[in-house]
N, C-alpha and C. Protein backbone atom coordinates (compact mmCIF):
# COMPACT_ATOMS: atom_id res chain seq x y z
N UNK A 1 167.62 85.77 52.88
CA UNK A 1 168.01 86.99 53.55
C UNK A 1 169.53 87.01 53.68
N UNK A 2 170.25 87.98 53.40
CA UNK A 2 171.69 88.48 53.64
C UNK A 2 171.61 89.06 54.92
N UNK A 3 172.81 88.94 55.24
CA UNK A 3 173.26 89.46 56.79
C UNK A 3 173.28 91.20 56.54
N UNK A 4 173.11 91.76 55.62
CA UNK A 4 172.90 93.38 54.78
C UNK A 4 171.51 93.81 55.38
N UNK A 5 170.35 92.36 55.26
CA UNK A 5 169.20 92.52 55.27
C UNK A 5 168.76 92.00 56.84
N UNK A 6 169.77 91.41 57.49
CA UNK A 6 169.53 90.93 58.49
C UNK A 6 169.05 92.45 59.53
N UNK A 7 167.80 92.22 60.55
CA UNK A 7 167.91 93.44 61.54
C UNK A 7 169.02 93.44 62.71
N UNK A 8 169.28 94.63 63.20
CA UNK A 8 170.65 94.88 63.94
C UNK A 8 170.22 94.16 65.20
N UNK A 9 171.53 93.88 65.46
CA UNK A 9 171.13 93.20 67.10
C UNK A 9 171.48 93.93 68.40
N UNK A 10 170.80 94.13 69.19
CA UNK A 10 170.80 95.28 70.11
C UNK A 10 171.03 94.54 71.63
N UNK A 11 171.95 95.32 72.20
CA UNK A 11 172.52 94.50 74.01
C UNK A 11 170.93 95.18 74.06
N UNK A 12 170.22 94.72 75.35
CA UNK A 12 169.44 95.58 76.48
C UNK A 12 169.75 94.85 77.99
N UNK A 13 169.61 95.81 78.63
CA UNK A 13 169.86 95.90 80.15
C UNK A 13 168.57 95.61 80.94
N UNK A 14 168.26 94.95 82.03
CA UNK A 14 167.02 95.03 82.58
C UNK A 14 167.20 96.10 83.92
N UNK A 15 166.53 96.78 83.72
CA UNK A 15 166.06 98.33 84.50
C UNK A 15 164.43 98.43 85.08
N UNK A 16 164.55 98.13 86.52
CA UNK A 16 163.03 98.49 87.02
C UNK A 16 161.97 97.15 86.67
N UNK A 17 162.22 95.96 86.34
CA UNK A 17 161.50 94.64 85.23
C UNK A 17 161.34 95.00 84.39
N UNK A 18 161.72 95.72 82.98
CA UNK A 18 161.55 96.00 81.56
C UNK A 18 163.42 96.06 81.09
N UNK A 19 162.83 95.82 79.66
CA UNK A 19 164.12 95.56 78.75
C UNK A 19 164.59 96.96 78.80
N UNK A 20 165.98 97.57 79.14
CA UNK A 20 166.55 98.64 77.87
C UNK A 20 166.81 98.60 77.21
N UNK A 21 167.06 99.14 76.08
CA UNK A 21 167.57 99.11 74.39
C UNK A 21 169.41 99.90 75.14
N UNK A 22 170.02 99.75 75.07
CA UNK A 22 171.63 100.03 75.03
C UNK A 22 172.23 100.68 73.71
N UNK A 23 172.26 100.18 72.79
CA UNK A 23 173.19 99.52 71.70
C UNK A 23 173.50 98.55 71.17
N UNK A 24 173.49 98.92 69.59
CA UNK A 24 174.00 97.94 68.92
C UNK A 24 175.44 96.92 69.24
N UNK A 25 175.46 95.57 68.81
CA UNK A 25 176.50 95.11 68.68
C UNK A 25 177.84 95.49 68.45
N UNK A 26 177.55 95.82 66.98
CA UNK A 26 178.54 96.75 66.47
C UNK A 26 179.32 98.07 66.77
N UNK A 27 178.56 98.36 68.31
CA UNK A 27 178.95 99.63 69.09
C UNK A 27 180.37 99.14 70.38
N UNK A 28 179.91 97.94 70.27
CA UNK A 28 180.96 96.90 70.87
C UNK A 28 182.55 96.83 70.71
N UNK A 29 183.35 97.09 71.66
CA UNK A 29 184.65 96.28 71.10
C UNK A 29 184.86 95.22 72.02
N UNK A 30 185.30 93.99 71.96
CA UNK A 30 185.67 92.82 72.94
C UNK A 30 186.79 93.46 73.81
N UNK A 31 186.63 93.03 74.86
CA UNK A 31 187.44 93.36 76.19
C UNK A 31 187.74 95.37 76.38
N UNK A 32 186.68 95.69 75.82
CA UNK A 32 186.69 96.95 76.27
C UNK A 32 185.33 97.76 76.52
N UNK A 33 185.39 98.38 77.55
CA UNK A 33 183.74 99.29 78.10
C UNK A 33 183.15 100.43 77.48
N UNK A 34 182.25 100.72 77.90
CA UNK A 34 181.47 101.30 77.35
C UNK A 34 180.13 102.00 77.89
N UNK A 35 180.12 103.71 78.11
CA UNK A 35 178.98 103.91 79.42
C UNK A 35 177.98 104.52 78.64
N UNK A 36 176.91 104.11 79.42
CA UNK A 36 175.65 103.78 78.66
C UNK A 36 174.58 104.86 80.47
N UNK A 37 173.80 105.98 79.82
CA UNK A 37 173.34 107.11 80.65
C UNK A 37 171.53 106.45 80.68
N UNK A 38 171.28 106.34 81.76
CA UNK A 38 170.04 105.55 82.30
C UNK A 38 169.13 106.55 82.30
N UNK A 39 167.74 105.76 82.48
CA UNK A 39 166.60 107.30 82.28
C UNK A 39 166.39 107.81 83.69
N UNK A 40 167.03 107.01 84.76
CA UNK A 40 166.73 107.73 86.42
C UNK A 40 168.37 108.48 86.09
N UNK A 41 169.23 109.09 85.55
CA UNK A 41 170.39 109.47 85.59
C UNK A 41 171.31 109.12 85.55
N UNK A 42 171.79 107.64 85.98
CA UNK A 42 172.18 106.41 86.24
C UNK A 42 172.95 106.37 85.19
N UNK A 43 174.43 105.76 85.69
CA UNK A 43 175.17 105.71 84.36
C UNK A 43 175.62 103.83 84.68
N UNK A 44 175.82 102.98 83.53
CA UNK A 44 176.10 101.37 83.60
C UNK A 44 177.00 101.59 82.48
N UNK A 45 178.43 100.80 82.91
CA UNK A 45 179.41 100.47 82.25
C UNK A 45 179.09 99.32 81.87
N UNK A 46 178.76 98.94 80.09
CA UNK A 46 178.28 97.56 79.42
C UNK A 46 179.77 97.03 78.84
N UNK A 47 179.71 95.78 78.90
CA UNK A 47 180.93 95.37 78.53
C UNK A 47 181.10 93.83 77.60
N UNK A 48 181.98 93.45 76.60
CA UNK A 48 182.03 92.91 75.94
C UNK A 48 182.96 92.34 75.89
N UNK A 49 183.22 90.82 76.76
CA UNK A 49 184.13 89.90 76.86
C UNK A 49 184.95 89.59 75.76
N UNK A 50 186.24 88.78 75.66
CA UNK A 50 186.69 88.86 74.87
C UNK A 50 186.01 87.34 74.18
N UNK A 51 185.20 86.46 74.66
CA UNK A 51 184.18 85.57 74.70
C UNK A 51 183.61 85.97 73.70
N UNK A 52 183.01 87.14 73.82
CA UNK A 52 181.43 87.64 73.33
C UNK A 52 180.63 87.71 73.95
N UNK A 53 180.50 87.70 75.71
CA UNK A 53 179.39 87.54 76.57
C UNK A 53 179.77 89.08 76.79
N UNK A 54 178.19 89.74 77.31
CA UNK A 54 177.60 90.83 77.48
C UNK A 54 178.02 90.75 79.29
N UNK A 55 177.90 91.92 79.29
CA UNK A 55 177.78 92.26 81.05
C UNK A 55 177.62 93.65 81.06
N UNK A 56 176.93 94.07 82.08
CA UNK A 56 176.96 95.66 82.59
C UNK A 56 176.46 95.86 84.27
N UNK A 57 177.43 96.38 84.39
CA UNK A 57 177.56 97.27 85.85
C UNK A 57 177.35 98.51 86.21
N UNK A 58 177.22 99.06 87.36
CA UNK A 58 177.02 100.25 87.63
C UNK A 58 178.60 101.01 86.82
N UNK A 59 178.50 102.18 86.54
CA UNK A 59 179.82 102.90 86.36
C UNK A 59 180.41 103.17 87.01
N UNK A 60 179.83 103.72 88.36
CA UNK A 60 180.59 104.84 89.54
C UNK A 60 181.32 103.56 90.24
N UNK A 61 182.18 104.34 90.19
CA UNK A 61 183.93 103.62 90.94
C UNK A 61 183.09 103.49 92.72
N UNK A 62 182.70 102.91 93.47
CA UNK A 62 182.54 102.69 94.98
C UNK A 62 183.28 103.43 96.08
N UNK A 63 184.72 103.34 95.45
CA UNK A 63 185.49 104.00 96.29
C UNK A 63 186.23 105.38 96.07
N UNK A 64 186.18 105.90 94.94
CA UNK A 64 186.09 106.99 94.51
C UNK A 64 184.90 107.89 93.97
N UNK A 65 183.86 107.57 93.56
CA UNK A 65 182.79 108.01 93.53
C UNK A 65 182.51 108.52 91.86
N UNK A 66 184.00 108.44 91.17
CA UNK A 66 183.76 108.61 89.64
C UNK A 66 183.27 107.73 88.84
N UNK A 67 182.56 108.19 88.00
CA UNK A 67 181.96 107.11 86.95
C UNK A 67 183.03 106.78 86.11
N UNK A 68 183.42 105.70 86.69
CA UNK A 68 184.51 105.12 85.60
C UNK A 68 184.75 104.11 84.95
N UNK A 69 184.18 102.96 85.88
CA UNK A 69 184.64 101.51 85.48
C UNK A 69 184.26 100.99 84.29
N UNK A 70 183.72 101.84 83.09
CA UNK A 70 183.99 101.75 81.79
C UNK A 70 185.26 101.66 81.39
N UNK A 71 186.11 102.92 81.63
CA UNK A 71 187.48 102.64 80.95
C UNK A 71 188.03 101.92 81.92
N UNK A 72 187.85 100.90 82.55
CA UNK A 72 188.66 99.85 83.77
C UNK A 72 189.23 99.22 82.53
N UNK A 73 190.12 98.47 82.72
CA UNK A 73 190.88 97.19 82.30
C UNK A 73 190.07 95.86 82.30
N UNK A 74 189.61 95.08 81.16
CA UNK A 74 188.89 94.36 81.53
C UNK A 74 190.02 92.94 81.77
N UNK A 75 189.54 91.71 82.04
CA UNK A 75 190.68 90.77 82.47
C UNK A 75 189.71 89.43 83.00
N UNK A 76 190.51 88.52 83.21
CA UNK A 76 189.81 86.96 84.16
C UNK A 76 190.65 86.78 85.53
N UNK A 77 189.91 86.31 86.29
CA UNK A 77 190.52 85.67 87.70
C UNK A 77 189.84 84.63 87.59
N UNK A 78 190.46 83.52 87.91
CA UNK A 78 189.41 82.45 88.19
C UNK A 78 188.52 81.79 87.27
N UNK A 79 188.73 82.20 85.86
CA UNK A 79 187.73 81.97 84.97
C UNK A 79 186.24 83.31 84.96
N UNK A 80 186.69 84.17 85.79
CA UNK A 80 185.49 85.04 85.81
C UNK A 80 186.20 86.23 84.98
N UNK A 81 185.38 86.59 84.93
CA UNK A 81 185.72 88.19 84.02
C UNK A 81 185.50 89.74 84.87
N UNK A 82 185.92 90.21 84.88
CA UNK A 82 186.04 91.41 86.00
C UNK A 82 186.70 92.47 85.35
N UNK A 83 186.92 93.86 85.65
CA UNK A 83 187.01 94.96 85.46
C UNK A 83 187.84 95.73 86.42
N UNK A 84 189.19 95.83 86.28
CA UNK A 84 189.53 96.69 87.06
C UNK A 84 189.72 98.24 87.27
N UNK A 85 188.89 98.95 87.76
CA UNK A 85 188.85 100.38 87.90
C UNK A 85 190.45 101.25 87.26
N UNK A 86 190.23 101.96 86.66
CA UNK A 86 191.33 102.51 86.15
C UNK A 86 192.10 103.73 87.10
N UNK A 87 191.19 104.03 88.23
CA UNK A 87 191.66 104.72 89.21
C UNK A 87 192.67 104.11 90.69
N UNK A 88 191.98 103.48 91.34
CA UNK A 88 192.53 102.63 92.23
C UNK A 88 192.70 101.18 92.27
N UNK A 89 192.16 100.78 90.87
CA UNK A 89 192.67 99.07 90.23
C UNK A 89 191.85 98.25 90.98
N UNK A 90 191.10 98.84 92.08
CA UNK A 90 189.96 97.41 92.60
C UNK A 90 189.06 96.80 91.54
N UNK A 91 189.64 95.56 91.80
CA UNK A 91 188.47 94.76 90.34
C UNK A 91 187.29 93.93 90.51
N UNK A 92 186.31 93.97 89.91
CA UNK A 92 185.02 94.39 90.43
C UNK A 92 184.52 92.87 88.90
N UNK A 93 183.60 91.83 89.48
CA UNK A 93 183.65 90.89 89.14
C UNK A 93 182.21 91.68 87.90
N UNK A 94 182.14 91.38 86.83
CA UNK A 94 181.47 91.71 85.39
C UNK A 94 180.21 90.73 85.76
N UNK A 95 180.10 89.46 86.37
CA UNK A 95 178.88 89.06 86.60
C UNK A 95 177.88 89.45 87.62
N UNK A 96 178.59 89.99 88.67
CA UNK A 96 177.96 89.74 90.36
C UNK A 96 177.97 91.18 90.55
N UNK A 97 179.42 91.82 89.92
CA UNK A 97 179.84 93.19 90.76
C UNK A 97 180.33 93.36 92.17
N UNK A 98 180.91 91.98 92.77
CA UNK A 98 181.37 91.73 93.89
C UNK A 98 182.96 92.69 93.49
N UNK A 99 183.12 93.20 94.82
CA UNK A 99 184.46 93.71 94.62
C UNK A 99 185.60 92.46 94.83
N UNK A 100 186.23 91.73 94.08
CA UNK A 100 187.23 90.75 94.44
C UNK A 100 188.35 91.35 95.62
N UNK A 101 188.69 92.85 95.65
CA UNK A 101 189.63 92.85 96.22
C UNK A 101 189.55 93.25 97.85
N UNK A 102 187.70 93.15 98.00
CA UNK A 102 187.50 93.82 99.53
C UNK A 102 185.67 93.29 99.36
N UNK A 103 185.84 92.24 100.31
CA UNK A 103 184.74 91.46 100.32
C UNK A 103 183.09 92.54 100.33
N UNK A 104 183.25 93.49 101.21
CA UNK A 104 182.29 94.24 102.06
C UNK A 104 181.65 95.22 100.88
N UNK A 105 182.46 95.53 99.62
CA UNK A 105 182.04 96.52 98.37
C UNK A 105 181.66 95.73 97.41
N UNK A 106 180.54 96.47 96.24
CA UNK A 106 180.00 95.57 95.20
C UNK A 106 179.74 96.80 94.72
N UNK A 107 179.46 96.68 93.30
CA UNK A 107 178.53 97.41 92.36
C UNK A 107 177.33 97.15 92.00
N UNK A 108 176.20 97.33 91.40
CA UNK A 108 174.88 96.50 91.15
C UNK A 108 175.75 96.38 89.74
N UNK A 109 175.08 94.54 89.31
CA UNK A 109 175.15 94.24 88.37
C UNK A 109 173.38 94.11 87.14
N UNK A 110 173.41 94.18 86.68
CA UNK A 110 172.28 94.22 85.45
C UNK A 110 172.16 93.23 84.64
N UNK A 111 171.09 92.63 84.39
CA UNK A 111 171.16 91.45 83.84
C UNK A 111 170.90 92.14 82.27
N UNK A 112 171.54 90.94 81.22
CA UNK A 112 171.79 91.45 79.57
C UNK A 112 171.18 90.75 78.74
N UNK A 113 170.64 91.11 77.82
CA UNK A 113 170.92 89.79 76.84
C UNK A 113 170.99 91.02 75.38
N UNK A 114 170.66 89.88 74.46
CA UNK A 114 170.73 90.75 73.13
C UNK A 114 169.37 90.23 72.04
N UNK A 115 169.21 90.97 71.78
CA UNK A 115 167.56 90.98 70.80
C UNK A 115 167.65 91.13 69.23
């Protein structure tokens, strides 16, 4: 088998205990987001370390209420990988969704893998 013939490899999100289908790999760029529209309405910013590790978060900014933290800045603190909102720069940890810069805010985070 050639990698031509190989089948595509697809992120999914876990939503409700079942897999989502997201997107392909190749829909991917490293260290940049990407919003992905849920079947309850729900929008999750999926993201692609500069690693290659998967992550996805809610989109909507917490403190502004826009779905944004797709186009956030992605970046490390600490060895973690996080996202900083492109509106008011609070950066919002890619594993947990803990807000780093204000203990009391979080985003839901989504667990990933790829199939």
């Amino acid at each position: 088998m050639t990698i031509q013939d190989a089948p595509p490899i697809t992120l999914q999100i876990e939503l409700a205990g079942s897999w989502l289908p997201v997107c392909e790999i190749t829909r991917l760029t490293p260290g940049r987001g990407m919003a992905a529209l849920l079947p309850d309405g729900r929008q999750a910013a999926v993201f692609l370390d500069r690693a290659g590790t998967p992550y996805a978060i809610d989109n909507r900014d917490p403190f502004t209420g826009a779905q944004v933290l797709s186009r956030g800045l992605v970046g490390t603190a600490d060895g973690r990988a996080f996202v900083a909102s492109p509106l008011l720069k609070q950066r919002f940890d890619l594993a947990t969704g803990r807000c780093l810069d204000d203990d009391e805010v979080s985003v839901r985070a989504f667990a990933v893998r790829w199939t």
